[in-house]
N, C-alpha and C. Protein backbone atom coordinates (compact mmCIF):
# COMPACT_ATOMS: atom_id res chain seq x y z
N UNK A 1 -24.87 -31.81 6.27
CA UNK A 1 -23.84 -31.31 7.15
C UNK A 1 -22.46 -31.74 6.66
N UNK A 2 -22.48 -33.19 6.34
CA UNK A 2 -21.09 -33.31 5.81
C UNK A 2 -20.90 -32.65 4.27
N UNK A 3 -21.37 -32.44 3.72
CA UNK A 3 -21.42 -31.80 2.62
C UNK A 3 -20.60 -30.48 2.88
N UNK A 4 -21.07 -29.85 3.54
CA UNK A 4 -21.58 -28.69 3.81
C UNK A 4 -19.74 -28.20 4.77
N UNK A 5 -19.26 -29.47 5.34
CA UNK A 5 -17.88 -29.33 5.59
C UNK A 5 -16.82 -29.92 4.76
N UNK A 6 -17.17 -30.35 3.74
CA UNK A 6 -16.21 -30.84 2.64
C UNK A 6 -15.96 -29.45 1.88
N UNK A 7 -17.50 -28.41 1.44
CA UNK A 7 -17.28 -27.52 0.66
C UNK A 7 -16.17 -26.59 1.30
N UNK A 8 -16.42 -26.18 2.87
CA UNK A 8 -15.63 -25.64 3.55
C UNK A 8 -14.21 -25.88 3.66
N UNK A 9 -14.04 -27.31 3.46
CA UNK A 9 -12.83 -27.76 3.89
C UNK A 9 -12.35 -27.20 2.04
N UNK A 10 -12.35 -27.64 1.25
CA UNK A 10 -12.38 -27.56 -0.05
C UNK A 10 -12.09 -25.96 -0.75
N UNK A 11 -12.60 -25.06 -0.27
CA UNK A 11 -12.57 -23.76 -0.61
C UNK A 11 -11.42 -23.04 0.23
N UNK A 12 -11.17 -23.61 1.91
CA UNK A 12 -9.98 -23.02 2.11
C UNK A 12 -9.09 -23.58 1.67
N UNK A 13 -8.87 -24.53 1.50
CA UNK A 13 -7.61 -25.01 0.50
C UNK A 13 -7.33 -24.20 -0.71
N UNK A 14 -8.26 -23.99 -1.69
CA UNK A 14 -8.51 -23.90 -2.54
C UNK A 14 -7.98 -21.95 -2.19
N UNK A 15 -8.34 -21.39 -1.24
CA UNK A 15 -7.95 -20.03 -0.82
C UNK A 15 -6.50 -20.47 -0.45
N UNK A 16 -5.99 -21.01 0.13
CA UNK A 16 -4.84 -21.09 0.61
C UNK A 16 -3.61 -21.39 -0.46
N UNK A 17 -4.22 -22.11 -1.61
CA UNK A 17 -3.25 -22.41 -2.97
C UNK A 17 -3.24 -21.44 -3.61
N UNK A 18 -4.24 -20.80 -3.64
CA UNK A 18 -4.72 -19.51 -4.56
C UNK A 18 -3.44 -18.22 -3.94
N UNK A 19 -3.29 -18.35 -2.76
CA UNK A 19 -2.77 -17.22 -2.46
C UNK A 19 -1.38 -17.57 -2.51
N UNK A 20 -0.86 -18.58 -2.26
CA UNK A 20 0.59 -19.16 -2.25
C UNK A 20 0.88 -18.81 -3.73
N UNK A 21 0.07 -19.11 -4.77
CA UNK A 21 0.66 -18.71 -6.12
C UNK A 21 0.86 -17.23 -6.54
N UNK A 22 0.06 -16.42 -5.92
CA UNK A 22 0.04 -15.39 -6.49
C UNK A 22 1.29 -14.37 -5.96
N UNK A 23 1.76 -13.83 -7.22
CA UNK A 23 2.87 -12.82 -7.07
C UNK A 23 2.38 -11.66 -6.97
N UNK A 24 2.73 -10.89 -6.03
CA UNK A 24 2.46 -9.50 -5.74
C UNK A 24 3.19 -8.75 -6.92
N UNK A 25 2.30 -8.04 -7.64
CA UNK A 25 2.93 -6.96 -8.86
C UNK A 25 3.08 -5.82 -8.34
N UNK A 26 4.11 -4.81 -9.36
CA UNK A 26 3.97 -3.45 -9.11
C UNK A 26 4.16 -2.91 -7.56
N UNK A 27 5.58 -3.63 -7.22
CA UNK A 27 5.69 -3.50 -5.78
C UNK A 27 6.59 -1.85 -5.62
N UNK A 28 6.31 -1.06 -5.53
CA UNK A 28 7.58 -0.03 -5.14
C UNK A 28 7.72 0.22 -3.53
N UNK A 29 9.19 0.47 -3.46
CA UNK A 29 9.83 0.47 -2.24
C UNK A 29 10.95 1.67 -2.09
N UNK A 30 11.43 1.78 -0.94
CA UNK A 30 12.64 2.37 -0.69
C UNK A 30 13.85 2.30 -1.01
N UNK A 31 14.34 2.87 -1.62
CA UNK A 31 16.01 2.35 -2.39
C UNK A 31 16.87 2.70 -1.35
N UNK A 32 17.53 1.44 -0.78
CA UNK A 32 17.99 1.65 0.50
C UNK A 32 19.33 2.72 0.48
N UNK A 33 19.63 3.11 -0.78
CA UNK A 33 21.07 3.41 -1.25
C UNK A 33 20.56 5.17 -0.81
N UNK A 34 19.85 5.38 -1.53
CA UNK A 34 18.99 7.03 -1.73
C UNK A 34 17.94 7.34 -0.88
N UNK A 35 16.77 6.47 -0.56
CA UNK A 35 15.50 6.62 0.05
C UNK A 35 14.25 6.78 -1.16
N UNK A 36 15.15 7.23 -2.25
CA UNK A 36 13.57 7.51 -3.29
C UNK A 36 13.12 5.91 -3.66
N UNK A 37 11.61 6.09 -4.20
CA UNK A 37 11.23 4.93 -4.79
C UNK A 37 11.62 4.55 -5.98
N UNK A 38 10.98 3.04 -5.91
CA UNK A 38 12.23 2.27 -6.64
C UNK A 38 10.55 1.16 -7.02
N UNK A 39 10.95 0.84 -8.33
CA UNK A 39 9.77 -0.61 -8.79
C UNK A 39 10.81 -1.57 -8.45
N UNK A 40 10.03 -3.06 -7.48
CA UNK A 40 10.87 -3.25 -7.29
C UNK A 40 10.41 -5.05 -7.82
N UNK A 41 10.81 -5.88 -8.41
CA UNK A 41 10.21 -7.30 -8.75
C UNK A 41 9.64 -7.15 -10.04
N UNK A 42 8.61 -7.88 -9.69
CA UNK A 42 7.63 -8.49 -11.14
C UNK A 42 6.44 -7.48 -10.98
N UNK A 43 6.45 -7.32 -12.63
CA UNK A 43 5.60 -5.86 -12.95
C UNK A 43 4.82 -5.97 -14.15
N UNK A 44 4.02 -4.97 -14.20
CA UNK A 44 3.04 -4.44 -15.76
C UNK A 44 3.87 -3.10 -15.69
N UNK A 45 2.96 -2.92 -17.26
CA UNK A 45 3.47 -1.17 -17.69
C UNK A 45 2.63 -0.47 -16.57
N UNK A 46 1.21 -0.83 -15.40
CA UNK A 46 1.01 0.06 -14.92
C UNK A 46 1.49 0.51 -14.05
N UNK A 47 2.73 -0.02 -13.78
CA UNK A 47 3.72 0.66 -12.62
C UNK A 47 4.59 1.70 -13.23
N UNK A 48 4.13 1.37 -14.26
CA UNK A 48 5.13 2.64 -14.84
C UNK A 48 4.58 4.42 -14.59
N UNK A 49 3.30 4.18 -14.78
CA UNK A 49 2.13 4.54 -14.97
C UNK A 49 2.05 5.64 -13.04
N UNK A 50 2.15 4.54 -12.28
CA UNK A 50 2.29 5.39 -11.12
C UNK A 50 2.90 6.95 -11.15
N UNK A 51 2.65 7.59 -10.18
CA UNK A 51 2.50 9.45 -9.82
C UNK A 51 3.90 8.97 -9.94
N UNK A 52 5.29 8.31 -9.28
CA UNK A 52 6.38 8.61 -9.12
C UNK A 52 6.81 8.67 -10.42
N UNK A 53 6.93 7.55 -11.43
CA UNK A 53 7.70 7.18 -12.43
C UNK A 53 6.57 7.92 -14.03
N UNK A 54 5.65 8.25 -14.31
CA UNK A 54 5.19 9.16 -14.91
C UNK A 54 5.34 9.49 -15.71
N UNK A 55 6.45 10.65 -15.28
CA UNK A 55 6.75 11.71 -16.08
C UNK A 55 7.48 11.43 -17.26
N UNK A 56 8.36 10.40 -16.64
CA UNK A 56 10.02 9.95 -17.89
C UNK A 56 9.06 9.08 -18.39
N UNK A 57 8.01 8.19 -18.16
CA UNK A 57 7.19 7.30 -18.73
C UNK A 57 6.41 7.66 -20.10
N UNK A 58 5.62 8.50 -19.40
CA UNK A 58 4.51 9.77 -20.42
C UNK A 58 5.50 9.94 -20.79
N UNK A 59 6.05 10.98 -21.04
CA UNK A 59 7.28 11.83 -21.85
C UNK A 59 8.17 11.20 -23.18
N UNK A 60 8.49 9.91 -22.21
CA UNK A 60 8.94 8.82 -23.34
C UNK A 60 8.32 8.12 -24.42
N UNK A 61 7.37 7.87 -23.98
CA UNK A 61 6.02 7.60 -24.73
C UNK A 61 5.86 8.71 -26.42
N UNK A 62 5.53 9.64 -25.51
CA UNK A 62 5.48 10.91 -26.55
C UNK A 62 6.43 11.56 -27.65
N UNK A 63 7.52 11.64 -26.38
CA UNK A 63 8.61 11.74 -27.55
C UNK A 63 9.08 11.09 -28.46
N UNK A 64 8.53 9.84 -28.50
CA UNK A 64 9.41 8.57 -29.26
C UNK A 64 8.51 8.57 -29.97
N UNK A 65 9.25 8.93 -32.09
CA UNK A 65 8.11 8.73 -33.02
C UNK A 65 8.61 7.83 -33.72
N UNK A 66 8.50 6.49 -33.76
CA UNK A 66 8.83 5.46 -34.09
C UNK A 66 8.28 5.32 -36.12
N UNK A 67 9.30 4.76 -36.72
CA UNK A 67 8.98 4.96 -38.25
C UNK A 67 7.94 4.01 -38.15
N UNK A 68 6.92 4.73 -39.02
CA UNK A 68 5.99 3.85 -39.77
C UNK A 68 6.22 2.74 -40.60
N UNK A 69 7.07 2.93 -41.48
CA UNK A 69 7.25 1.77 -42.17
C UNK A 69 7.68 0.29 -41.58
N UNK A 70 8.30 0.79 -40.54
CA UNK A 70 8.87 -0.52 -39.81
C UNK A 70 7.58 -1.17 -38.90
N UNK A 71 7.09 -0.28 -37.89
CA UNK A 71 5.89 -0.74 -37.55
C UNK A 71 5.25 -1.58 -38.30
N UNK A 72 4.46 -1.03 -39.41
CA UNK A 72 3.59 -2.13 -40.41
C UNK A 72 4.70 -3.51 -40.47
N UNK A 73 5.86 -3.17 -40.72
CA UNK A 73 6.55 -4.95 -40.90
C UNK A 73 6.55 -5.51 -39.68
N UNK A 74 6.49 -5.09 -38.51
CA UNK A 74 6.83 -5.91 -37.22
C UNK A 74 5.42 -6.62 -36.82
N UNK A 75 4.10 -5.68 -37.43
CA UNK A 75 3.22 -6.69 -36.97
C UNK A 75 3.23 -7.81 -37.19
N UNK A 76 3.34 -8.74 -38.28
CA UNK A 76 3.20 -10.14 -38.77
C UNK A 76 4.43 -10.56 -37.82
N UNK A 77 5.41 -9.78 -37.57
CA UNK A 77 6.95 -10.44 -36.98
C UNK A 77 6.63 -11.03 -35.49
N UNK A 78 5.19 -10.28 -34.80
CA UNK A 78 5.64 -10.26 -33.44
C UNK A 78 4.39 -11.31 -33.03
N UNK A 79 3.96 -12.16 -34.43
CA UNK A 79 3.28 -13.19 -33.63
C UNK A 79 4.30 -14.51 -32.58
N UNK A 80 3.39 -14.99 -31.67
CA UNK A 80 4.08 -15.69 -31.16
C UNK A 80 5.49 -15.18 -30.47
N UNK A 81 5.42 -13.62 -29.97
CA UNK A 81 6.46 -12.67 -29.36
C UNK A 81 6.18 -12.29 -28.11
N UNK A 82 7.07 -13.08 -26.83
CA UNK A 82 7.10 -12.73 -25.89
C UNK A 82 8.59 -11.47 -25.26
N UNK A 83 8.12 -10.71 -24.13
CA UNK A 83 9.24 -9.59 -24.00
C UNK A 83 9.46 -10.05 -22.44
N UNK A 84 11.27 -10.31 -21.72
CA UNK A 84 11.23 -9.99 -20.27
C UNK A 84 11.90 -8.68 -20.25
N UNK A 85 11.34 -7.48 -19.38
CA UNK A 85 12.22 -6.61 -19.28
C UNK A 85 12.99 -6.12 -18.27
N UNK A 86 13.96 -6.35 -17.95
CA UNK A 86 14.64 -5.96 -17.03
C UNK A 86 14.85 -4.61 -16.76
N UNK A 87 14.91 -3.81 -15.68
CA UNK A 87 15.09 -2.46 -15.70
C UNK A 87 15.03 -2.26 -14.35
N UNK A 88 15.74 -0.49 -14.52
CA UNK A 88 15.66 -0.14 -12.79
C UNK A 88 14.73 0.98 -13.01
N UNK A 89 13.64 1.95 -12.27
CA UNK A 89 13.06 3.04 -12.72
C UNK A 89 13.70 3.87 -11.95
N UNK A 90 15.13 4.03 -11.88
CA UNK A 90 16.30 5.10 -11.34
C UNK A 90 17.25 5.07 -12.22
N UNK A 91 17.18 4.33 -13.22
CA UNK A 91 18.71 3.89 -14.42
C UNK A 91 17.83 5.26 -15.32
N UNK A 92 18.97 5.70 -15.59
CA UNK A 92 18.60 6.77 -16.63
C UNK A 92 18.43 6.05 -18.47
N UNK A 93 18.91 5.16 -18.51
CA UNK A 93 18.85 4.35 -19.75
C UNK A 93 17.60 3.71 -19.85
N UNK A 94 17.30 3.10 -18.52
CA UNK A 94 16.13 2.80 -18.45
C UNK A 94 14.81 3.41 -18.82
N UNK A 95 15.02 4.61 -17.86
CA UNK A 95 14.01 5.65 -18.35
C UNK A 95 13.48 6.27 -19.90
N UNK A 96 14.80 5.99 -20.70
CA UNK A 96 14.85 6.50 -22.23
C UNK A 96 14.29 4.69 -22.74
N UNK A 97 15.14 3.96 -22.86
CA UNK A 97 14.47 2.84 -23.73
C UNK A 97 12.91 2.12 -23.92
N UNK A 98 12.72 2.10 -21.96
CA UNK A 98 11.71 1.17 -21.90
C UNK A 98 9.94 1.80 -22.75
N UNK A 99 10.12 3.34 -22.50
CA UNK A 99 8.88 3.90 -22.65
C UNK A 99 9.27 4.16 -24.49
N UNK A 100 10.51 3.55 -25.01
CA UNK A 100 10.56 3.51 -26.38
C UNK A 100 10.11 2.21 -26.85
N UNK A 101 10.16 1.34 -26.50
CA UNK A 101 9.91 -0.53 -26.75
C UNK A 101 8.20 -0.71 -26.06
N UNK A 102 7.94 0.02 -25.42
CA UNK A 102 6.27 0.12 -25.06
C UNK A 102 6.07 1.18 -26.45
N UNK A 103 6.04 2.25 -26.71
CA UNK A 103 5.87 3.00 -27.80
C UNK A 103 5.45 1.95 -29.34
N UNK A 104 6.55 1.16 -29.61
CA UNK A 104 6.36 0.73 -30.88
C UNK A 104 5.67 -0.48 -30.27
N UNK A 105 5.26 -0.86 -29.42
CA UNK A 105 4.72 -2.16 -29.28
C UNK A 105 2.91 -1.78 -28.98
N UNK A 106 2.86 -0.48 -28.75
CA UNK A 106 1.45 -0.07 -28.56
C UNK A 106 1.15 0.39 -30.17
N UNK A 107 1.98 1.46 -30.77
CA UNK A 107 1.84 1.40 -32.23
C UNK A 107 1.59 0.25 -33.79
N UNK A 108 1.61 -1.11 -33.17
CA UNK A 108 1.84 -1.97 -33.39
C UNK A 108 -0.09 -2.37 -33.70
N UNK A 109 -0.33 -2.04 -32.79
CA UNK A 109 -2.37 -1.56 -32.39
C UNK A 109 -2.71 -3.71 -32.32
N UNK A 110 -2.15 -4.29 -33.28
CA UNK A 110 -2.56 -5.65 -32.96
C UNK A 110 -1.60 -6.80 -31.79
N UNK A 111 -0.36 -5.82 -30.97
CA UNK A 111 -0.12 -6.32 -29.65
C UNK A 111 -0.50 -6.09 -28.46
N UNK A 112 -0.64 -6.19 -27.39
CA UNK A 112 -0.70 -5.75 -26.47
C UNK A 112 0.33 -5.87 -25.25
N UNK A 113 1.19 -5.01 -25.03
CA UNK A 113 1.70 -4.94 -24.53
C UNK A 113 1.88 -4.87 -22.83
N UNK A 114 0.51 -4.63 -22.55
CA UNK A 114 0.06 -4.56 -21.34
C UNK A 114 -0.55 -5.49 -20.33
N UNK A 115 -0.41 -6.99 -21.40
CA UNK A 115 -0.69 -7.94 -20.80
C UNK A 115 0.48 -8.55 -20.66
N UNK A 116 0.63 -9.18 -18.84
CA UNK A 116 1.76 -9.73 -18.20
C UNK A 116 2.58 -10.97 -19.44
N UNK A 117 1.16 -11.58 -19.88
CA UNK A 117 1.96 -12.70 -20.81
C UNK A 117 2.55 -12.63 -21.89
N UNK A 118 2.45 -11.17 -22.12
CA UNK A 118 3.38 -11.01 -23.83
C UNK A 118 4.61 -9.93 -23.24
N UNK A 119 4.38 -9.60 -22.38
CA UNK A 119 5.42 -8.24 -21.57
C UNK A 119 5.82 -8.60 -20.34
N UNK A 120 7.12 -8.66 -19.52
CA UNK A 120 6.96 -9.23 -18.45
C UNK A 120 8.38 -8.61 -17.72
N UNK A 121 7.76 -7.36 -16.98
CA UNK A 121 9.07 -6.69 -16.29
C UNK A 121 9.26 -7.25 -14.84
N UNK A 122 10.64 -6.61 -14.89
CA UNK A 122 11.15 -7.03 -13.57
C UNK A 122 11.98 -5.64 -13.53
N UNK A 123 11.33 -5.01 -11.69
CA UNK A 123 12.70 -4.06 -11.63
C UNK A 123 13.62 -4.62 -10.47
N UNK A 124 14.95 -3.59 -10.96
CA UNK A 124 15.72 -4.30 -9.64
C UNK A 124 16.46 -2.64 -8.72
N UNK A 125 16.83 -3.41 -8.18
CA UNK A 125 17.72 -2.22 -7.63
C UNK A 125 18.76 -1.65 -7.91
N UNK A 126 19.76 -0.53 -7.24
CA UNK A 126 21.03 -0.67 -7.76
C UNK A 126 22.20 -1.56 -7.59
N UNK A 127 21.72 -2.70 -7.00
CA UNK A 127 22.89 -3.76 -6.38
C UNK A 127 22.04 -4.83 -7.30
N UNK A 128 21.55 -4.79 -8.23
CA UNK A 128 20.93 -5.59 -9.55
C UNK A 128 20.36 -6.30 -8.83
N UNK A 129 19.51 -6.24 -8.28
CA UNK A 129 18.04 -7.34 -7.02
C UNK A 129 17.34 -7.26 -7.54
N UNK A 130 16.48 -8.26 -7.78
CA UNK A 130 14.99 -7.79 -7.48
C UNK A 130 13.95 -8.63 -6.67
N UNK A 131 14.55 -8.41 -5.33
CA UNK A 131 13.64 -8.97 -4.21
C UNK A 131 14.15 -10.38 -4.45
N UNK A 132 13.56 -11.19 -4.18
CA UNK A 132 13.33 -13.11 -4.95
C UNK A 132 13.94 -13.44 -5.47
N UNK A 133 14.05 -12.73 -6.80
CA UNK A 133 14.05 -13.34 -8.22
C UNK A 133 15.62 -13.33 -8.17
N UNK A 134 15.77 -14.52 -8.89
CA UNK A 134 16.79 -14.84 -9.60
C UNK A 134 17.19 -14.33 -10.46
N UNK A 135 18.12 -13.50 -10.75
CA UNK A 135 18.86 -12.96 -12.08
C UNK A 135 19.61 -13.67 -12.94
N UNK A 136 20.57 -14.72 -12.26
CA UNK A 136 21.62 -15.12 -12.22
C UNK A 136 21.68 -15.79 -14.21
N UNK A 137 20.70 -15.64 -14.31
CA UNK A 137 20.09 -17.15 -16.02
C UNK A 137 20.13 -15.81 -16.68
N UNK A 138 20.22 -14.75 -16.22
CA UNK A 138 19.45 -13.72 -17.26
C UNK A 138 21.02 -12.93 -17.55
N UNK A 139 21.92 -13.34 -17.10
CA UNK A 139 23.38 -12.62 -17.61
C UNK A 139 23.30 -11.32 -17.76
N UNK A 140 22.89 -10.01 -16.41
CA UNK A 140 22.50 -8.76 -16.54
C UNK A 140 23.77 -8.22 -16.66
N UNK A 141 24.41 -7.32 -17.72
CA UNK A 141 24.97 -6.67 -17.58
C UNK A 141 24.85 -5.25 -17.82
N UNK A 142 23.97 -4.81 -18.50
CA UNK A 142 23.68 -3.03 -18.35
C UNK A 142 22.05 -3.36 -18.43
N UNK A 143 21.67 -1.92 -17.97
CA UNK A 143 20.32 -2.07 -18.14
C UNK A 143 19.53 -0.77 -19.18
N UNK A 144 18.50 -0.69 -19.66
CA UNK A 144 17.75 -1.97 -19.30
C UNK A 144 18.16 -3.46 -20.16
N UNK A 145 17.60 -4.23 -20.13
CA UNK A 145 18.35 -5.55 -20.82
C UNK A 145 16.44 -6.53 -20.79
N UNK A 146 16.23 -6.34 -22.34
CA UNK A 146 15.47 -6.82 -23.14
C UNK A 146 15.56 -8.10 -23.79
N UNK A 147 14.61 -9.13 -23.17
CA UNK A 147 14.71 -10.62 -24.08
C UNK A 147 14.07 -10.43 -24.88
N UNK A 148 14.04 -10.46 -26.32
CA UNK A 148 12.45 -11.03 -26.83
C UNK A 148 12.57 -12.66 -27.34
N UNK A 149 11.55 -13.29 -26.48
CA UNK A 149 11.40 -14.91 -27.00
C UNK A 149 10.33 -14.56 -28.40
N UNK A 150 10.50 -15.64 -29.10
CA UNK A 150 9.91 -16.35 -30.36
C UNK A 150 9.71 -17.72 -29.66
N UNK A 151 8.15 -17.81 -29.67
CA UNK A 151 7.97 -19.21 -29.37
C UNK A 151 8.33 -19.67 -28.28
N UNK A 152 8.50 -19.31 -27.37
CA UNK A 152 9.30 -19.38 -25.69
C UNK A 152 10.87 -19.64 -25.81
N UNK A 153 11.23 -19.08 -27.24
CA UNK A 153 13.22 -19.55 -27.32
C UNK A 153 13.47 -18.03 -27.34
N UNK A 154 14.55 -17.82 -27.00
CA UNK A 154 15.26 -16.61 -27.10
C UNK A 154 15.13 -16.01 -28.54
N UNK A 155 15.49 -14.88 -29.05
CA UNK A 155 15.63 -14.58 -30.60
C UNK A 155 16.71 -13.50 -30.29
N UNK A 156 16.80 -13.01 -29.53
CA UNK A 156 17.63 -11.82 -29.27
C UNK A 156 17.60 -10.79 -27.87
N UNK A 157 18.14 -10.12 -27.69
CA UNK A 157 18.48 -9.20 -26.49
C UNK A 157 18.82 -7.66 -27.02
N UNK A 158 18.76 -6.85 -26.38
CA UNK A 158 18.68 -5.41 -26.38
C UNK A 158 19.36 -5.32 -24.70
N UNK A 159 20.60 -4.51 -24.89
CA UNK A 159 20.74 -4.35 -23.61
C UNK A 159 21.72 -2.77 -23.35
N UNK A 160 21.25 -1.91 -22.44
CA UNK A 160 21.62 -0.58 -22.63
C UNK A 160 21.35 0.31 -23.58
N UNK A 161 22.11 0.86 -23.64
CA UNK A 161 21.76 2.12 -24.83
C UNK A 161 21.53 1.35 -26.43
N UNK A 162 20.53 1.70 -26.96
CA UNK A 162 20.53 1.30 -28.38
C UNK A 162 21.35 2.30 -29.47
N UNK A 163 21.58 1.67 -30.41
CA UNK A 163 22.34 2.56 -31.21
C UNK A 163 22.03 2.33 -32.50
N UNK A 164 20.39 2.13 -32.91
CA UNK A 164 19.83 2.28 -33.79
C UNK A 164 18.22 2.80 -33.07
N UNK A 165 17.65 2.72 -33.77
CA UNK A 165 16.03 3.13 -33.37
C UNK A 165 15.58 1.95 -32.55
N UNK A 166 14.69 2.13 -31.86
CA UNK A 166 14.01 0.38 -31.44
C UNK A 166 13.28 0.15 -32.29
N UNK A 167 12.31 0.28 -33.10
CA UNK A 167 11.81 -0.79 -34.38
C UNK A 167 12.67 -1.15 -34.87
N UNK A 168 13.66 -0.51 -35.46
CA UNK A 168 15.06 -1.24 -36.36
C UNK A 168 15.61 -2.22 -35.40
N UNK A 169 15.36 -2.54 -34.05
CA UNK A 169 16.77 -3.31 -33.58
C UNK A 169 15.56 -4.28 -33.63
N UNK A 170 14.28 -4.09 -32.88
CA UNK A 170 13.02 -5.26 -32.65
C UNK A 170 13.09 -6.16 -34.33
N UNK A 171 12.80 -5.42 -35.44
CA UNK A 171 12.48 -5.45 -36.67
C UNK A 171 13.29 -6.43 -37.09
N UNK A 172 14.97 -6.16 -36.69
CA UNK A 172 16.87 -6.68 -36.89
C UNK A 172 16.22 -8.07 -36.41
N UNK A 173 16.24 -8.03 -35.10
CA UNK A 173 16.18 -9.59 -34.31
C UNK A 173 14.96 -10.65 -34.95
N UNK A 174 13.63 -10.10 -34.91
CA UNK A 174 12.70 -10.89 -35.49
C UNK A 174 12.56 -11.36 -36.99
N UNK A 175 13.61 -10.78 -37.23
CA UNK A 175 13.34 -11.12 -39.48
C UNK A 175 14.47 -11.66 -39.21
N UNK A 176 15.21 -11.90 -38.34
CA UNK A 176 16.77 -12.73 -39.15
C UNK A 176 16.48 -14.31 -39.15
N UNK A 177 17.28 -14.75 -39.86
CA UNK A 177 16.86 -16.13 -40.17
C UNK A 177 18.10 -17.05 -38.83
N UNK A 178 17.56 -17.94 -38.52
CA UNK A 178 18.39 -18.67 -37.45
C UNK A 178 19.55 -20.06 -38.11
């Protein structure tokens, strides 16, 4: 019997820590500005993936034919390569870059991009929110706005419109010498 209320006592705890940690992903909401939906916090690519956001997703995906040659060099580059991505899925910049930086990172075939720990979005709103989270460390000024860590240190940023290809800018940041 006492056993038998230790396990009990033990497992709701154990439920109760469990749930305090966990972050709700892939939250979409109401954009209080417009009414359309909005991703709103901490995310995977499968929110991208949702019926709303889709189309510019798929589309981006597709359209973006990222050079081969650069690909083959970024694999060896992107060991030990973590991504935060900031973005709104109403920013029209957004819509063009992000499904370009998923593109070469799925072409890549030995990253995965789809796991939270090598990829790690955040959307916000148009008043730059995102729910909780703190922005304030992340110095947002256009979006979308791309970290990539090396080793959990910064290596570089991507932020707004690119004005080279994204393998060339990913390719730029990870081969330069510090």
């Amino acid at each position: 019997m006492k056993t038998r209320v230790l396990l009990s006592v033990f497992f709701s705890l154990l439920f109760v820590l469990s749930c305090s940690k966990t972050e709700k992903l892939n939250t979409i909401v109401s954009d209080d500005a417009t009414g359309d939906s909005i991703f709103l916090g901490y995310g995977t690519v499968d929110v991208l993936k949702h019926d709303i956001f889709r189309k510019y997703y798929v589309d981006g995906l597709n359209d973006y034919h990222p050079a081969d040659s650069l690909i083959d060099s970024l694999r060896p580059a992107l060991k030990a390569v973590t991504f935060k991505v900031i973005m709104g899925t109403w920013d029209t910049r957004s819509r063009k870059v992000v499904p370009q930086l998923f593109n070469v990172l799925f072409s890549v075939g030995s990253y995965d991009p789809s796991s939270q720990s090598n990829v790690e979005l955040i959307g916000v709103n148009r008043a730059m929110k995102a729910g909780n989270i703190d922005l304030d460390d992340y110095k947002v000024k256009r979006l979308p706005l791309i970290i990539v860590y090396r080793s959990g240190e910064e290596a570089g940023r991507l932020q707004g419109k690119l004005s080279e290809p994204m393998e060339k800018v990913l390719f730029d940041i990870l081969t330069k010498k510090k």
